[in-house]
Protein backbone atom coordinates (compact mmCIF):
# COMPACT_ATOMS: atom_id res chain seq x y z
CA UNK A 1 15.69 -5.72 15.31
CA UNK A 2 12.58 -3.47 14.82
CA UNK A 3 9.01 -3.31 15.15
CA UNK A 4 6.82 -2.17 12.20
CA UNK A 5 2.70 -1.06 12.65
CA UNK A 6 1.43 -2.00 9.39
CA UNK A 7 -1.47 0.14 8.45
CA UNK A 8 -4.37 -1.04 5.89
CA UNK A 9 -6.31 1.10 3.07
CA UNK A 10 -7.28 4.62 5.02
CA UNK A 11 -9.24 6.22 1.96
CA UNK A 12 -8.89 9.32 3.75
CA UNK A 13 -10.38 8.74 6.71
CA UNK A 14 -7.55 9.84 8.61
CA UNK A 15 -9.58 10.45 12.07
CA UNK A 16 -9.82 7.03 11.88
CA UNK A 17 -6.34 6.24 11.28
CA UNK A 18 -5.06 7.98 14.00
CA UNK A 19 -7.32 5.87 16.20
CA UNK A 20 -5.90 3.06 14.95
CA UNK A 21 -2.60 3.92 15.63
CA UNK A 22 -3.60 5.16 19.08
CA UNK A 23 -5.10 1.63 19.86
CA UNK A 24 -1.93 0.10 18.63
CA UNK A 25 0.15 1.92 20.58
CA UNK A 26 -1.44 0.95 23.82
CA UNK A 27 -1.85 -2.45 22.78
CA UNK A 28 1.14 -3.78 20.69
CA UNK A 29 3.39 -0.66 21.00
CA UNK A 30 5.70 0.79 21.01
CA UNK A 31 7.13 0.77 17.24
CA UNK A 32 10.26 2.04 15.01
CA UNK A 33 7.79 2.17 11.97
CA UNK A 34 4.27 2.88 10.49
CA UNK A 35 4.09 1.38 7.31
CA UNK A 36 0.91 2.29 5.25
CA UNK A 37 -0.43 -0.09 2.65
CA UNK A 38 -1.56 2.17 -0.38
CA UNK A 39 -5.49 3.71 -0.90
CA UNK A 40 -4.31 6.41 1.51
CA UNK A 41 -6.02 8.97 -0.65
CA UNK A 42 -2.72 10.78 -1.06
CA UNK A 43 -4.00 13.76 -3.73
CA UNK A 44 -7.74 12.57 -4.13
CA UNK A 45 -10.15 14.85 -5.27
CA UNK A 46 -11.73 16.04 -1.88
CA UNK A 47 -9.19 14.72 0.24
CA UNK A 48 -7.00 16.81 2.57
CA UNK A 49 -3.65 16.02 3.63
CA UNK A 50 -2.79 13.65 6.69
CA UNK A 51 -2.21 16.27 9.47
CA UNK A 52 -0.78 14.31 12.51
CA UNK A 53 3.11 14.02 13.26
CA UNK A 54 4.14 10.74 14.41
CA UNK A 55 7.60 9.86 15.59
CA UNK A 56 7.86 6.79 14.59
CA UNK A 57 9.39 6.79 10.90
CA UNK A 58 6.26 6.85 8.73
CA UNK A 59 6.60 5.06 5.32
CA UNK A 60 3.71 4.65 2.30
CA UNK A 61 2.95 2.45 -0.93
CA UNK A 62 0.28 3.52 -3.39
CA UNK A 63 -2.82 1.76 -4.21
CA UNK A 64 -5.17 2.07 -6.79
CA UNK A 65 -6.79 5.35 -4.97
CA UNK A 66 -3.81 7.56 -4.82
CA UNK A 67 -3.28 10.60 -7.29
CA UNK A 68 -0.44 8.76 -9.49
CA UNK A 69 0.60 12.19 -11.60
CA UNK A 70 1.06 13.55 -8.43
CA UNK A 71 3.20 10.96 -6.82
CA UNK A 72 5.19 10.67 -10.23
CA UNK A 73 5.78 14.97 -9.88
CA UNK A 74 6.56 14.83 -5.92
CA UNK A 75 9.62 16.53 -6.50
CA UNK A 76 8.57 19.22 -8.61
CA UNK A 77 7.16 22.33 -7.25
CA UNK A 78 3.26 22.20 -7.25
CA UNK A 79 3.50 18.86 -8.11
CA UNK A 80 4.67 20.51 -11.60
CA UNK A 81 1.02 21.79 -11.64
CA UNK A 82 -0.50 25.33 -11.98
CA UNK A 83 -0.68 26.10 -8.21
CA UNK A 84 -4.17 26.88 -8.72
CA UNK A 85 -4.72 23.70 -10.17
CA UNK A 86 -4.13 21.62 -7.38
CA UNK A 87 -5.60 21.14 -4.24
CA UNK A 88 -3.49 21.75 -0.88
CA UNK A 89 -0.66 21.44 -2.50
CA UNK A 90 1.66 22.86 -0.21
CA UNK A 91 0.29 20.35 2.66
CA UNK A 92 0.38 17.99 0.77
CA UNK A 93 4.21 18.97 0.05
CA UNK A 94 4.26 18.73 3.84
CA UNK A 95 3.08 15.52 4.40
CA UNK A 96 5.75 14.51 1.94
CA UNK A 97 8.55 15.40 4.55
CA UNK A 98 6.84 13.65 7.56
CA UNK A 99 6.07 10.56 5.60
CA UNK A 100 8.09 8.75 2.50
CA UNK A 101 7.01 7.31 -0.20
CA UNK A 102 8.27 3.84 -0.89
CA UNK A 103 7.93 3.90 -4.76
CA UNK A 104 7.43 0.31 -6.69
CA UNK A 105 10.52 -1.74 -5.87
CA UNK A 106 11.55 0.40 -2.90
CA UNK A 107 13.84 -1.42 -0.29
CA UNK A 108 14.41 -0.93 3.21
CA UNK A 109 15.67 -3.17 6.54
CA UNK A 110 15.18 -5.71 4.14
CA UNK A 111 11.43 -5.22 3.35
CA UNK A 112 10.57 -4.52 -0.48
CA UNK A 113 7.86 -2.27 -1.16
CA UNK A 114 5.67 -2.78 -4.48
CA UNK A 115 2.42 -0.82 -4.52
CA UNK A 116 0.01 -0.59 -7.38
CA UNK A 117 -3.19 -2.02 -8.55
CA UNK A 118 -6.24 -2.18 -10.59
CA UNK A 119 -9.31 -0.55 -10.03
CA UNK A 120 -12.74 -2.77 -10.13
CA UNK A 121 -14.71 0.30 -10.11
CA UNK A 122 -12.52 2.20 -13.00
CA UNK A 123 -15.78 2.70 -15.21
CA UNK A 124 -17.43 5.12 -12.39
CA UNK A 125 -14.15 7.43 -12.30
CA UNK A 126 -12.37 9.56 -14.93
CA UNK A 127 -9.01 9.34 -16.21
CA UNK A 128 -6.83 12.24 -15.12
CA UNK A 129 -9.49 13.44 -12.26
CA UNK A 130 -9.62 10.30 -10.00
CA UNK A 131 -8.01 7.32 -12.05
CA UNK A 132 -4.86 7.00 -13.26
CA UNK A 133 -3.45 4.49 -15.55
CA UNK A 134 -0.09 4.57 -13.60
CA UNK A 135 -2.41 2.73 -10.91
CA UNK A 136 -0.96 -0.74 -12.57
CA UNK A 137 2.27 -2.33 -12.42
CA UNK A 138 4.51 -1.01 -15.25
CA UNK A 139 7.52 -2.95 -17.35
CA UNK A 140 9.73 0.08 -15.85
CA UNK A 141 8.27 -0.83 -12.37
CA UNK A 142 8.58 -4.70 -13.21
CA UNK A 143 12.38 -3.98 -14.14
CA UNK A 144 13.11 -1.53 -11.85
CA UNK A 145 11.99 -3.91 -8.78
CA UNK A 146 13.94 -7.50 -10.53
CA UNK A 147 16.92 -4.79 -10.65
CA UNK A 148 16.79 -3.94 -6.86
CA UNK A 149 16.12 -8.11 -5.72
CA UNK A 150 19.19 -8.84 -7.69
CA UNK A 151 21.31 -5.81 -6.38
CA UNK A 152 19.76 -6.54 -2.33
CA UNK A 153 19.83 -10.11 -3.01
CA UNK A 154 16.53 -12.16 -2.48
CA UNK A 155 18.01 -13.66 0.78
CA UNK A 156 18.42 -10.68 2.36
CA UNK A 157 14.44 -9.89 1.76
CA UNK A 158 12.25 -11.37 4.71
CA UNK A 159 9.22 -9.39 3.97
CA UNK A 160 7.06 -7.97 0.90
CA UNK A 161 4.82 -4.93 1.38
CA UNK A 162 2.52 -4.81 -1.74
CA UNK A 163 -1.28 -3.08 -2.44
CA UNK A 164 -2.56 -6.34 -4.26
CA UNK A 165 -0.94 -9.70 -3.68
CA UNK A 166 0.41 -12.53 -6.24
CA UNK A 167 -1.86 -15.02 -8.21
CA UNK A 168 -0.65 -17.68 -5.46
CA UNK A 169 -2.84 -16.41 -3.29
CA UNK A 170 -6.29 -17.29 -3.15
CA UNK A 171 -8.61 -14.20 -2.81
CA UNK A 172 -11.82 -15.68 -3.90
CA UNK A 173 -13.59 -16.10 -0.53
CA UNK A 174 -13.08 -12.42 0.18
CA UNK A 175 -14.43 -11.51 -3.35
CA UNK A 176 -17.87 -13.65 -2.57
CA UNK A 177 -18.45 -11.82 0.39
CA UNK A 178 -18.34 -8.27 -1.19
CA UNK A 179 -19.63 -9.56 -4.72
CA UNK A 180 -21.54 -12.43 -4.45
CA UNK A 181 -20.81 -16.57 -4.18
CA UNK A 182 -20.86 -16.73 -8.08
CA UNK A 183 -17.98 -14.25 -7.77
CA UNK A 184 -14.46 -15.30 -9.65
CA UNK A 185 -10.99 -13.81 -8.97
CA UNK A 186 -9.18 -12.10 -11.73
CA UNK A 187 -5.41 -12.96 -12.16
CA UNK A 188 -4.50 -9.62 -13.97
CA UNK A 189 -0.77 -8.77 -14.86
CA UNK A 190 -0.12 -7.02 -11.51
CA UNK A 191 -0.90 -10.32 -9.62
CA UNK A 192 1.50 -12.37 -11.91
CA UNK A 193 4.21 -9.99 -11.46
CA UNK A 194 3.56 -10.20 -7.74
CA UNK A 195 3.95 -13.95 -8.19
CA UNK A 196 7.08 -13.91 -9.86
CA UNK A 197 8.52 -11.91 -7.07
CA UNK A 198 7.38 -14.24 -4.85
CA UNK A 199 8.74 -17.21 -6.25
CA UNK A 200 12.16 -15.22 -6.93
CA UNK A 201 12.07 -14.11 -3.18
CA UNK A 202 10.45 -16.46 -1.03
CA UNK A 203 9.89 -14.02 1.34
CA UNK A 204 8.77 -15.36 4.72
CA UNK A 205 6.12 -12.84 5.39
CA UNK A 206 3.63 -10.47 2.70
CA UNK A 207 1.24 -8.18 4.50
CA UNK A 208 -1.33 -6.67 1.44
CA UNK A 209 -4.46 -4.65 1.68
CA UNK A 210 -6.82 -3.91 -1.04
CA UNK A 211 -9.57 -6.28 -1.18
CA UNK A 212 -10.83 -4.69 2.69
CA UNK A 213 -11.32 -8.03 4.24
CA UNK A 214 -9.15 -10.00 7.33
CA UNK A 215 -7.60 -13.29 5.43
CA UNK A 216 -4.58 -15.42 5.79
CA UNK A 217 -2.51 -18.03 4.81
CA UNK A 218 0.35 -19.98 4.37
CA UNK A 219 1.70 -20.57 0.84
CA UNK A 220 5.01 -22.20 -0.05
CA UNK A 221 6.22 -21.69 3.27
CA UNK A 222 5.21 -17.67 3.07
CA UNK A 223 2.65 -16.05 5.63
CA UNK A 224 0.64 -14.01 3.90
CA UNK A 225 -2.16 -11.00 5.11
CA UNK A 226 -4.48 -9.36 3.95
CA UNK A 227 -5.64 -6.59 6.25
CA UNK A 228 -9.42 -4.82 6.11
CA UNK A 229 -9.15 -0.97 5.58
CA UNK A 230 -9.70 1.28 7.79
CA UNK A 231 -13.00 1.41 9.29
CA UNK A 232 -13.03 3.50 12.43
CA UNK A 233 -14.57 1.54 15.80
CA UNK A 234 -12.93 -0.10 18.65
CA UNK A 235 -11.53 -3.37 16.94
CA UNK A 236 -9.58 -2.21 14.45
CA UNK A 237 -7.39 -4.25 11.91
CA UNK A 238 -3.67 -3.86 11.74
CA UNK A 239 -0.66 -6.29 11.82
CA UNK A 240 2.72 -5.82 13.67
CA UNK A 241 5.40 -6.91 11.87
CA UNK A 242 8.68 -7.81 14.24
CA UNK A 243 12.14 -7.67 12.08
């Protein structure tokens, strides 16, 4: 058995993070694991690293404001960059050994990790500065995550930790309250890979972040949750996941 703190979108606001995690810890705690749900900022331009050790074992997923090229280089030196060319690299190579990285069909204590997803505001940022196409689901990432289901078997998977969620569920409310009650949801490619995993799966829990609102639901028998980011304050949103 273990108990998980799942963590939504920080966007580097990591002051407010760690408040977070201090209010969980006096209200839910303690925990075996922080699990953080992608948009941590890892590598953003103007971003610095994630300072605070925490005991617990501290795992991540990417979202669609992470620095992908860096991710995809974490075991290269610099990032495989120019040192110069990078900024903080070395804490940044730090925070890398207090925290893993749960790459896109990543599997532990039988949660599977997919992160990944697209960026509504991709026209105001610049490819290789502070969007990366690598921000989407790949067919390597698509394979790579049927290959690990079939190998872990989908039985022995009780819980999905993704960035976006699958087309099955409904994210249109949300969108009308940030964009307006005209507002559609998109089902892109990432959300109908999501849904085949889901189907394949049947996992009985998904915990998601990305569209920075509180929503829930039951679909096909799954809880789903989609957790607000990270907003600093004295009621701050999190799950606990029990395992």
């Amino acid at each position: 058995m273990g108990r998980a703190l799942i963590v939504p979108d920080v966007h580097g606001a990591f002051g407010s993070a760690d408040d977070l995690i201090a209010h969980a810890r006096k209200v839910d705690g303690p925990f075996d694991q922080i699990i953080q749900l992608g948009d941590m900022g890892f590598g953003f331009p103007g971003v610095r690293p994630w300072k605070t050790v925490y005991e617990e074992v501290c795992r991540f997923i990417c979202g669609n404001h992470d620095n992908h090229e860096m991710l995809a280089n974490r075991h290269k030196p610099n990032f495989g960059h120019d040192p110069y060319h990078v900024m903080w690299p070395r804490k940044w190579e730090d925070f890398l050994e207090r925290w893993e990285y749960m790459p896109r069909g990543s599997h532990a204590d039988g949660i599977l990790f997919i992160g990944g997803a697209s960026s509504i505001d991709r026209h105001n940022r610049t490819a290789g500065v502070d969007w990366w196409a690598a921000e989407n689901i790949s067919y390597e990432d698509e394979e790579r995550t049927l290959n690990i289901i079939e190998e872990v078997g989908a039985s022995n998977i009780h819980t999905v930790i993704t960035h976006d969620c699958p087309a099955g569920f409904s994210m249109e409310r949300p969108l009308q309250i940030h964009h307006g009650p005209h507002a559609k949801e998109r089902i892109d490619n990432n959300r109908k890979f999501l849904e085949h995993v889901r189907k394949i799966v049947e996992p009985e829990r998904w915990y998601f972040g990305h569209y920075h609102f509180n929503w829930s639901g039951t679909t096909d028998g799954c809880e789903w949750q989609c957790i607000d980011m990270v907003r600093g304050g004295t009621d701050p949103s999190y799950a606990v996941l029990e395992f």
